[in-house]
N, C-alpha and C. Protein backbone atom coordinates (compact mmCIF):
# COMPACT_ATOMS: atom_id res chain seq x y z
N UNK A 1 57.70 155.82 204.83
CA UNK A 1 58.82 155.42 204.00
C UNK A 1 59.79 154.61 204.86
N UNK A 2 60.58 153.90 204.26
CA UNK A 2 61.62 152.70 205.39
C UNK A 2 62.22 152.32 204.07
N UNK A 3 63.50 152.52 204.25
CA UNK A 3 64.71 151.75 203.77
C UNK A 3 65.73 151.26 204.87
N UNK A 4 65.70 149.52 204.24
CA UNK A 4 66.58 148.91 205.43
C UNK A 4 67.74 148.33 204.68
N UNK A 5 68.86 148.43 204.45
CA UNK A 5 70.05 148.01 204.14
C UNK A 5 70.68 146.79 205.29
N UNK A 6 70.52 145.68 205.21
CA UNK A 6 70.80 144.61 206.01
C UNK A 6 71.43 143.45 206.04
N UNK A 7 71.90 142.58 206.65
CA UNK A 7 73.04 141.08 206.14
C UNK A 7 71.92 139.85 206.10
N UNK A 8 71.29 140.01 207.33
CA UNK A 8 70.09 139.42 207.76
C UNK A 8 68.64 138.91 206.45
N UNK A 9 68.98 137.88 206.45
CA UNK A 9 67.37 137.34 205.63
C UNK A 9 66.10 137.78 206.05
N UNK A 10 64.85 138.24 204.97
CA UNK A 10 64.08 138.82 205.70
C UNK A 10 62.82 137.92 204.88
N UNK A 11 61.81 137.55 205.18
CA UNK A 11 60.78 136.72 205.03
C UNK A 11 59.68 137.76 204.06
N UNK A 12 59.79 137.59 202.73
CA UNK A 12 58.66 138.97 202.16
C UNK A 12 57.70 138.84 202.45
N UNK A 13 56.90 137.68 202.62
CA UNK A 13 55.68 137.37 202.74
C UNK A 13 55.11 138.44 204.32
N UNK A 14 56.08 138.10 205.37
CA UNK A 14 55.67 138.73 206.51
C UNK A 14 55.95 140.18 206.47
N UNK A 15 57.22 140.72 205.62
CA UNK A 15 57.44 141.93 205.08
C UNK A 15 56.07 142.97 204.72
N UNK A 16 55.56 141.83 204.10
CA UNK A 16 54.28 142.49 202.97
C UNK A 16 53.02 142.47 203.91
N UNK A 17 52.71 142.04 204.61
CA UNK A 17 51.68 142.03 205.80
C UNK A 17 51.99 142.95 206.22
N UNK A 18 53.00 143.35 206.69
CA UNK A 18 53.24 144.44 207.64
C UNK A 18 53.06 146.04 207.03
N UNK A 19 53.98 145.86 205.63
CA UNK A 19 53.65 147.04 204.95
C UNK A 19 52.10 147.06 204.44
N UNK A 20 51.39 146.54 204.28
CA UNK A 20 49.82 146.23 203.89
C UNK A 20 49.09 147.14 204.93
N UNK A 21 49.46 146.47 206.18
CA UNK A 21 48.98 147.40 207.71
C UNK A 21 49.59 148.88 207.71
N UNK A 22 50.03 149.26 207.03
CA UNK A 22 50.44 150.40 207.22
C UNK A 22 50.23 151.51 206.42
N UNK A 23 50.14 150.82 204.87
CA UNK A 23 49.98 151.14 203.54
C UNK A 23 48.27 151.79 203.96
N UNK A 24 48.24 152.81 204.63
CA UNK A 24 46.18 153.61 204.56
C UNK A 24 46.65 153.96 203.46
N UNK A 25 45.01 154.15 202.95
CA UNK A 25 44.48 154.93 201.87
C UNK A 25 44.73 154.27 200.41
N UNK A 26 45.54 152.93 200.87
CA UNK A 26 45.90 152.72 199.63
C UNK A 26 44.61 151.79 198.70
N UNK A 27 44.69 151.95 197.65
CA UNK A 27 44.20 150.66 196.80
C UNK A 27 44.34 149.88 195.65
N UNK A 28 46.16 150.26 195.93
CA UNK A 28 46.73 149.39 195.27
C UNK A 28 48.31 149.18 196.17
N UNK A 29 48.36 148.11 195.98
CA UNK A 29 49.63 147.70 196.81
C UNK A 29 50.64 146.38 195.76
N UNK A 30 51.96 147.06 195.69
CA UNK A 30 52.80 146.32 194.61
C UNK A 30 54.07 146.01 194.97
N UNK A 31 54.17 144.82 194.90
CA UNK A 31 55.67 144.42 195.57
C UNK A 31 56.64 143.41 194.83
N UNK A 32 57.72 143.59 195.14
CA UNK A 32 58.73 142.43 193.93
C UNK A 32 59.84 142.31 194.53
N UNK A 33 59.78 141.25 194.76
CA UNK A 33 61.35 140.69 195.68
C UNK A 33 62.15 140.08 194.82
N UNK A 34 63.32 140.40 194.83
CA UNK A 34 64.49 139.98 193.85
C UNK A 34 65.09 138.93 194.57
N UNK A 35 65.86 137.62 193.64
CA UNK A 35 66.74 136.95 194.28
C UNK A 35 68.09 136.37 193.78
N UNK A 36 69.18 136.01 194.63
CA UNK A 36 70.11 136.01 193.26
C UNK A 36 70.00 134.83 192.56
N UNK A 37 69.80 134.74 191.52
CA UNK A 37 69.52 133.97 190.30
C UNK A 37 71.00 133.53 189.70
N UNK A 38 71.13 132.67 189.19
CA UNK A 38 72.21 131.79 188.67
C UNK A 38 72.07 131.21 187.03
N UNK A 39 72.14 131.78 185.99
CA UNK A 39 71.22 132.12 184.73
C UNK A 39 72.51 130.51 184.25
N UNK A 40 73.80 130.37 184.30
CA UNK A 40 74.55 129.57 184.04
C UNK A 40 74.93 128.27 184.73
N UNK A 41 74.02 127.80 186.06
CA UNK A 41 74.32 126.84 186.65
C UNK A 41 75.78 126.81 187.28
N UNK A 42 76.92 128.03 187.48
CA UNK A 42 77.50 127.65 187.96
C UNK A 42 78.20 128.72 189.25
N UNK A 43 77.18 129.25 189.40
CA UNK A 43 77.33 130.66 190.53
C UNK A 43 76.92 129.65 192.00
N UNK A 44 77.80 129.83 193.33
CA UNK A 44 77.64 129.28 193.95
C UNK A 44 77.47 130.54 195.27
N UNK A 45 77.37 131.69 195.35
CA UNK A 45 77.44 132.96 195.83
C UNK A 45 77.72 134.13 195.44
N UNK A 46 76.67 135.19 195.99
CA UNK A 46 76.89 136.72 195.46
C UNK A 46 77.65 137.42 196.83
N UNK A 47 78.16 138.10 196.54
CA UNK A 47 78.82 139.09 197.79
C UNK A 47 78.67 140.23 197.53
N UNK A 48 77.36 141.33 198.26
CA UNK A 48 77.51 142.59 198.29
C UNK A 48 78.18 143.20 199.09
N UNK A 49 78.57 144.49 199.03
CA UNK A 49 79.39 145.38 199.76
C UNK A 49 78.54 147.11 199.40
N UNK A 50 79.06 147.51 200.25
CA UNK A 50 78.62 148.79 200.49
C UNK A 50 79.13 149.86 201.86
N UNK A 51 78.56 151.23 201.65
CA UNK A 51 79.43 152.10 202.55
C UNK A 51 78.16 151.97 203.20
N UNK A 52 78.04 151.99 204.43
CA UNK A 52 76.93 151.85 205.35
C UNK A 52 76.59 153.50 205.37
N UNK A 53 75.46 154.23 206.11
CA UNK A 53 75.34 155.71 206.05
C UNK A 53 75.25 156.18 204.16
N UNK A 54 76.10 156.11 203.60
CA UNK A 54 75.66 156.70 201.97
C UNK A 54 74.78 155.73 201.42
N UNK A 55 74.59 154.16 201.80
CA UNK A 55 73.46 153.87 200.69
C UNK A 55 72.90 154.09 201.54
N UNK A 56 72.21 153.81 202.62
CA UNK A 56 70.65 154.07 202.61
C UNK A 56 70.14 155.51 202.71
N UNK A 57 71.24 156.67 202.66
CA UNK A 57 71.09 158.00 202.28
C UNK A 57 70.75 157.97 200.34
N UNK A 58 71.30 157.44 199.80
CA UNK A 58 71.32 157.58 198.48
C UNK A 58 69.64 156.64 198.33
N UNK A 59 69.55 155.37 199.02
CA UNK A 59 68.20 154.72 198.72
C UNK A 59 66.89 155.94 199.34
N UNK A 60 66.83 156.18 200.32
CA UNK A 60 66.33 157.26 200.73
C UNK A 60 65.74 158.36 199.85
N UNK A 61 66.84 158.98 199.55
CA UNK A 61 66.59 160.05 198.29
C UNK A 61 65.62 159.79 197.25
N UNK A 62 66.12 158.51 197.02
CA UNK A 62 64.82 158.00 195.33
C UNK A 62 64.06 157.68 195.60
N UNK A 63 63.85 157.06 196.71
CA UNK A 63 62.35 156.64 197.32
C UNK A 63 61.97 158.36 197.67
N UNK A 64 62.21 159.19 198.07
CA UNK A 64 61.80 160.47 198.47
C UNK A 64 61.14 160.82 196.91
N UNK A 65 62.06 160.83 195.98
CA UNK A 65 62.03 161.07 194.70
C UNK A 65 60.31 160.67 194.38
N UNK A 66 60.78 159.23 194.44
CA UNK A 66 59.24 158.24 193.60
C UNK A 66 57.92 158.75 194.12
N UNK A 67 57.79 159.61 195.58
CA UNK A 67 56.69 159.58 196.57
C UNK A 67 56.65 161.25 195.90
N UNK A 68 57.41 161.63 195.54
CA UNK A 68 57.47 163.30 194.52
C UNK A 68 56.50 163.25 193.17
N UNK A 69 57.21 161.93 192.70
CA UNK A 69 56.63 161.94 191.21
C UNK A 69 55.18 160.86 191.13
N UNK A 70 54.92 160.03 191.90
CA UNK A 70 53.63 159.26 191.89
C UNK A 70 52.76 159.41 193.53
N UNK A 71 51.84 159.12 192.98
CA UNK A 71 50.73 159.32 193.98
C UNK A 71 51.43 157.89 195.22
N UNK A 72 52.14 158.16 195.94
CA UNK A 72 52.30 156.76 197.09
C UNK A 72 52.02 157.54 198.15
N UNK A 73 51.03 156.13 199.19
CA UNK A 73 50.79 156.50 200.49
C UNK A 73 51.89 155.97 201.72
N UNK A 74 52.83 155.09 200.61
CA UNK A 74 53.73 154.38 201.31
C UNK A 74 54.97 153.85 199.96
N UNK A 75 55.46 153.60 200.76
CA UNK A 75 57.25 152.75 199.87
C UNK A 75 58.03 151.94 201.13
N UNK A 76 58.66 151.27 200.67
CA UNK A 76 59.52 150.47 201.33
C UNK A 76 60.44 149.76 200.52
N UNK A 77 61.91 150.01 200.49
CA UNK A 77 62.78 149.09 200.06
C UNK A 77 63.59 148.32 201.24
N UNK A 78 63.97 146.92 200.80
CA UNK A 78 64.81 146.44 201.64
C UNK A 78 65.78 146.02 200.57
N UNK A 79 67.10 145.88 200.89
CA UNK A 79 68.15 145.36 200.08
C UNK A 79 69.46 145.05 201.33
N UNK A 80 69.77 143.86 201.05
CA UNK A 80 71.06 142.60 201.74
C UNK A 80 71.93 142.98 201.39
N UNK A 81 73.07 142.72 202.27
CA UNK A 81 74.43 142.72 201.61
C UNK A 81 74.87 141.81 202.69
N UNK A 82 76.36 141.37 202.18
CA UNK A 82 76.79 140.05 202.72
C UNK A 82 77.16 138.92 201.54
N UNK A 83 77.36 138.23 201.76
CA UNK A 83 77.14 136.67 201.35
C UNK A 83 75.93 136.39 201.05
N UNK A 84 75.83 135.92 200.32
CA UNK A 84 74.29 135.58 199.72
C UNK A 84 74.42 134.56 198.80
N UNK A 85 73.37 133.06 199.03
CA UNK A 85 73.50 131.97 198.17
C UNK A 85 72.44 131.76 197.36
N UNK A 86 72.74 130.98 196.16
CA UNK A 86 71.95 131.21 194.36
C UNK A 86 70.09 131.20 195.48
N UNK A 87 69.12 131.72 195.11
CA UNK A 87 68.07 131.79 195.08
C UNK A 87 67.30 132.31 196.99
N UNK A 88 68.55 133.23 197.66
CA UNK A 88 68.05 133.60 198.66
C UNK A 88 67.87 135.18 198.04
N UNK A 89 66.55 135.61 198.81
CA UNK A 89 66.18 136.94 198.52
C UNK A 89 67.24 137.99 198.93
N UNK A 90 67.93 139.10 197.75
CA UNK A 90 68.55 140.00 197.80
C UNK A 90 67.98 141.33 198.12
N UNK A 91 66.86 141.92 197.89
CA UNK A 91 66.18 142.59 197.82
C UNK A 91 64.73 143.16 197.83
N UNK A 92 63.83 143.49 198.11
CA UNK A 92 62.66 143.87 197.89
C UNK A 92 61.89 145.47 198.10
N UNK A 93 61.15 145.64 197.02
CA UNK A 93 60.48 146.92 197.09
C UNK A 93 58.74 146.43 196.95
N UNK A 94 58.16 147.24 197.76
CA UNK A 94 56.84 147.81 198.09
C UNK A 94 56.47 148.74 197.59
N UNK A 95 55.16 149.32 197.41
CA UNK A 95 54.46 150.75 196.94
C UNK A 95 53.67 150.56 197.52
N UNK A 96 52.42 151.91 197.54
CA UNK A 96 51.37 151.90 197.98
C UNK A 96 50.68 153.29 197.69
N UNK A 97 49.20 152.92 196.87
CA UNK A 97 49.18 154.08 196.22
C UNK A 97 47.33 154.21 195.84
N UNK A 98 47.34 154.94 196.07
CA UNK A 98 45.39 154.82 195.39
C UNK A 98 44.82 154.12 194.66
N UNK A 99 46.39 154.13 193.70
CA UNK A 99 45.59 153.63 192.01
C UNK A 99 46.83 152.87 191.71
N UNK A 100 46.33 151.76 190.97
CA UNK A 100 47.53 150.68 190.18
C UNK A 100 48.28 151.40 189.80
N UNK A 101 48.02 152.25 188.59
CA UNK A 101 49.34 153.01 187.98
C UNK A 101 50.53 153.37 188.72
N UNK A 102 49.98 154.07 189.32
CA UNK A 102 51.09 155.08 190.59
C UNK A 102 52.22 153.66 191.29
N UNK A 103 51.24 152.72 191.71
CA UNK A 103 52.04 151.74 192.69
C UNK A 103 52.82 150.72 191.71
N UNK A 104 52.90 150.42 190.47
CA UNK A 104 53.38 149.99 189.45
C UNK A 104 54.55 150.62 189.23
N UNK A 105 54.33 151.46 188.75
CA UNK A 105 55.19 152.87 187.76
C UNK A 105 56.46 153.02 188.80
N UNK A 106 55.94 153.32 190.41
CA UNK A 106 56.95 153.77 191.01
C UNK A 106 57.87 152.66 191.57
N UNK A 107 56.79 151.38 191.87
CA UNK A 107 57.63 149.87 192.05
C UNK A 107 59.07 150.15 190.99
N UNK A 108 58.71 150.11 189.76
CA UNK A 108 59.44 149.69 188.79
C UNK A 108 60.66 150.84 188.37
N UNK A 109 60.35 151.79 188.88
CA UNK A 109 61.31 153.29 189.07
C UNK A 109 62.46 152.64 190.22
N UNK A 110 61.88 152.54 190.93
CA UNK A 110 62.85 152.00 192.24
C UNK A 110 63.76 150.91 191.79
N UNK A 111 63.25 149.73 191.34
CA UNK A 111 63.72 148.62 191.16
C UNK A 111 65.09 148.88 189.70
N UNK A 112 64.47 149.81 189.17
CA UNK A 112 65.27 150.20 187.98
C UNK A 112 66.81 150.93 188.57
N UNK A 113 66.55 151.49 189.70
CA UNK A 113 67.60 152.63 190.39
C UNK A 113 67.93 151.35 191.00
N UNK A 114 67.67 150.84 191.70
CA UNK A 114 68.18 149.97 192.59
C UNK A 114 69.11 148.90 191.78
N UNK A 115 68.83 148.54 190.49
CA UNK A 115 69.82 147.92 189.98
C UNK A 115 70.62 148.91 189.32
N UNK A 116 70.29 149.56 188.94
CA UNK A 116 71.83 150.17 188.15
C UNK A 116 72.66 151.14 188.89
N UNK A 117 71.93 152.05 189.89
CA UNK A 117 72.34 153.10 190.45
C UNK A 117 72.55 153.14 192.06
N UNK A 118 72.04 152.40 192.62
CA UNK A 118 72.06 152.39 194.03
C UNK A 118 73.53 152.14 194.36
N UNK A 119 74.27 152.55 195.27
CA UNK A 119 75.44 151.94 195.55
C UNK A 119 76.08 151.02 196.32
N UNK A 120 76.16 150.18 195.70
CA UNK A 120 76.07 148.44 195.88
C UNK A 120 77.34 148.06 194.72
N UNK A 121 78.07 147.47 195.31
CA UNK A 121 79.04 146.22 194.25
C UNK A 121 79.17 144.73 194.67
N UNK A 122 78.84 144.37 193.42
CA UNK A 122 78.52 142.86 193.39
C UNK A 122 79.44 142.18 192.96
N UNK A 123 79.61 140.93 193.67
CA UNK A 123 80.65 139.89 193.21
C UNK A 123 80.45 138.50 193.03
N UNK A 124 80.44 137.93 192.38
CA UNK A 124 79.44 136.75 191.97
C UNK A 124 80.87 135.93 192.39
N UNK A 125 80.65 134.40 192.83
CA UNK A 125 81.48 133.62 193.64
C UNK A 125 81.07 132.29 192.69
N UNK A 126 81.90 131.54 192.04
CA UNK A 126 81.84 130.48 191.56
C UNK A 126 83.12 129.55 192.03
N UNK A 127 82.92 128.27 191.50
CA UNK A 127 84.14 127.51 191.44
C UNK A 127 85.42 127.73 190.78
N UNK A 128 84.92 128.28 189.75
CA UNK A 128 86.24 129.06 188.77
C UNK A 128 87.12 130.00 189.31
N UNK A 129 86.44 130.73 190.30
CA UNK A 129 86.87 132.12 191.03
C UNK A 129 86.10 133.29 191.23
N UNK A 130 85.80 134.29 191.14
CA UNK A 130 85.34 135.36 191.58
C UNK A 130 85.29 136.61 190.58
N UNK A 131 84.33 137.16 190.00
CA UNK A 131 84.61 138.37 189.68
C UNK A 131 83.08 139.69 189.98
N UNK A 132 83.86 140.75 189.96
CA UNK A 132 82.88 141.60 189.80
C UNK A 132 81.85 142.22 188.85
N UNK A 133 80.92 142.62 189.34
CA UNK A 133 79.47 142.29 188.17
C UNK A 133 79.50 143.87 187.39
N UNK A 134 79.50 143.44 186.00
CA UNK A 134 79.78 144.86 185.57
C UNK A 134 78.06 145.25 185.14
N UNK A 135 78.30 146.58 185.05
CA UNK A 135 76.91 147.53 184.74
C UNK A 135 76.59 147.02 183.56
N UNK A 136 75.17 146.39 182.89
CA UNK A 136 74.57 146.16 181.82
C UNK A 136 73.63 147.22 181.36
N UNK A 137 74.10 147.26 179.51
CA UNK A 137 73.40 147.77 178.64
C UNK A 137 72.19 148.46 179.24
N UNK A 138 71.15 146.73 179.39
CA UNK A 138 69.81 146.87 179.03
C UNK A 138 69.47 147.18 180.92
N UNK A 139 70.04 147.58 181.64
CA UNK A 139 69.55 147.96 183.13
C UNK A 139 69.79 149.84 183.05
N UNK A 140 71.40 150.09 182.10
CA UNK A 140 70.89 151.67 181.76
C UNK A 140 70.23 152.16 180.89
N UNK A 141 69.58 151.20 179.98
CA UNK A 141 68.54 151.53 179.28
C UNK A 141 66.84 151.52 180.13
N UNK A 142 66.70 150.95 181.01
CA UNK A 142 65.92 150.78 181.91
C UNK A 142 65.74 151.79 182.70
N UNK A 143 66.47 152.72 183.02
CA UNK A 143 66.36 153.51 184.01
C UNK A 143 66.56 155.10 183.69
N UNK A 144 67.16 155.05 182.06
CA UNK A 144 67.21 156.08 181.13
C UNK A 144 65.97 156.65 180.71
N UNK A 145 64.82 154.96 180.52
CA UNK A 145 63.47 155.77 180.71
C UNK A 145 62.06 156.70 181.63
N UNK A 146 63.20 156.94 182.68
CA UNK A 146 62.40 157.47 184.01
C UNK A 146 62.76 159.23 183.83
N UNK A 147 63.95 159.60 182.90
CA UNK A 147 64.37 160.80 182.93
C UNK A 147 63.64 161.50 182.68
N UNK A 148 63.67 162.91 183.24
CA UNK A 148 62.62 164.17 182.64
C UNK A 148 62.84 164.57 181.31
């Protein structure tokens, strides 16, 4: 398991090699790198923030969680904070798991926590000015479906 909370750009492609080498037993391996996206053409930077020590204790936990509830031989999240410009990678999660299902299911568990719940605040940076990114509908509806 590895969660890295970082400012630093990280290359997924070489990310994913590495977790691949590490990922035994697996035979299925699933990964999805997020980036910040600019849906209005006029976002010119994201700015995360965070308490260093509680997120990657809190990322930790759910990845502990996902490796509870699906078959993984491995996980890995990475997630940035800093300054960050429209289409540099913010984030990425890994699985690794016997079987597609498992490495799917729990990819998408993570990715679901990681946007709505992880603790992270976002601030989107335009020409207009600045504001903070509020919690959407359809991301706690997303993650409402993982409950017991």
């Amino acid at each position: 398991m590895s969660v890295r909370v970082q400012p630093e750009p990280f290359d997924a492609g070489a990310e994913l090699t590495a977790f691949s080498a590490i990922a035994s037993g697996a035979g299925a391996i699933v990964s999805f790198t997020g980036v910040v996206r600019d849906t209005e053409a006029r976002l010119s930077a994201m700015e995360i923030e965070h308490y260093p020590g509680m997120t990657e204790s809190a990322i930790a936990k759910i990845v502990a969680e996902a490796r509870d509830r699906w078959s993984l031989t491995e996980a890995m999240v990475i997630h940035r904070h800093g300054r960050l410009a429209v289409a540099e990678p913010i984030m990425m999660v890994a699985t690794a798991s016997p079987h597609r299902a498992d490495a799917f299911a729990a990819a998408e568990f993570l990715m679901d926590y990681l946007k709505s719940r992880a603790p992270f605040w976002k601030k989107e940076i335009a020409a207009d000015g600045a504001s903070w990114v509020a919690a959407k509908d359809e991301d706690e509806d997303a993650l409402a479906r993982w409950q017991p």
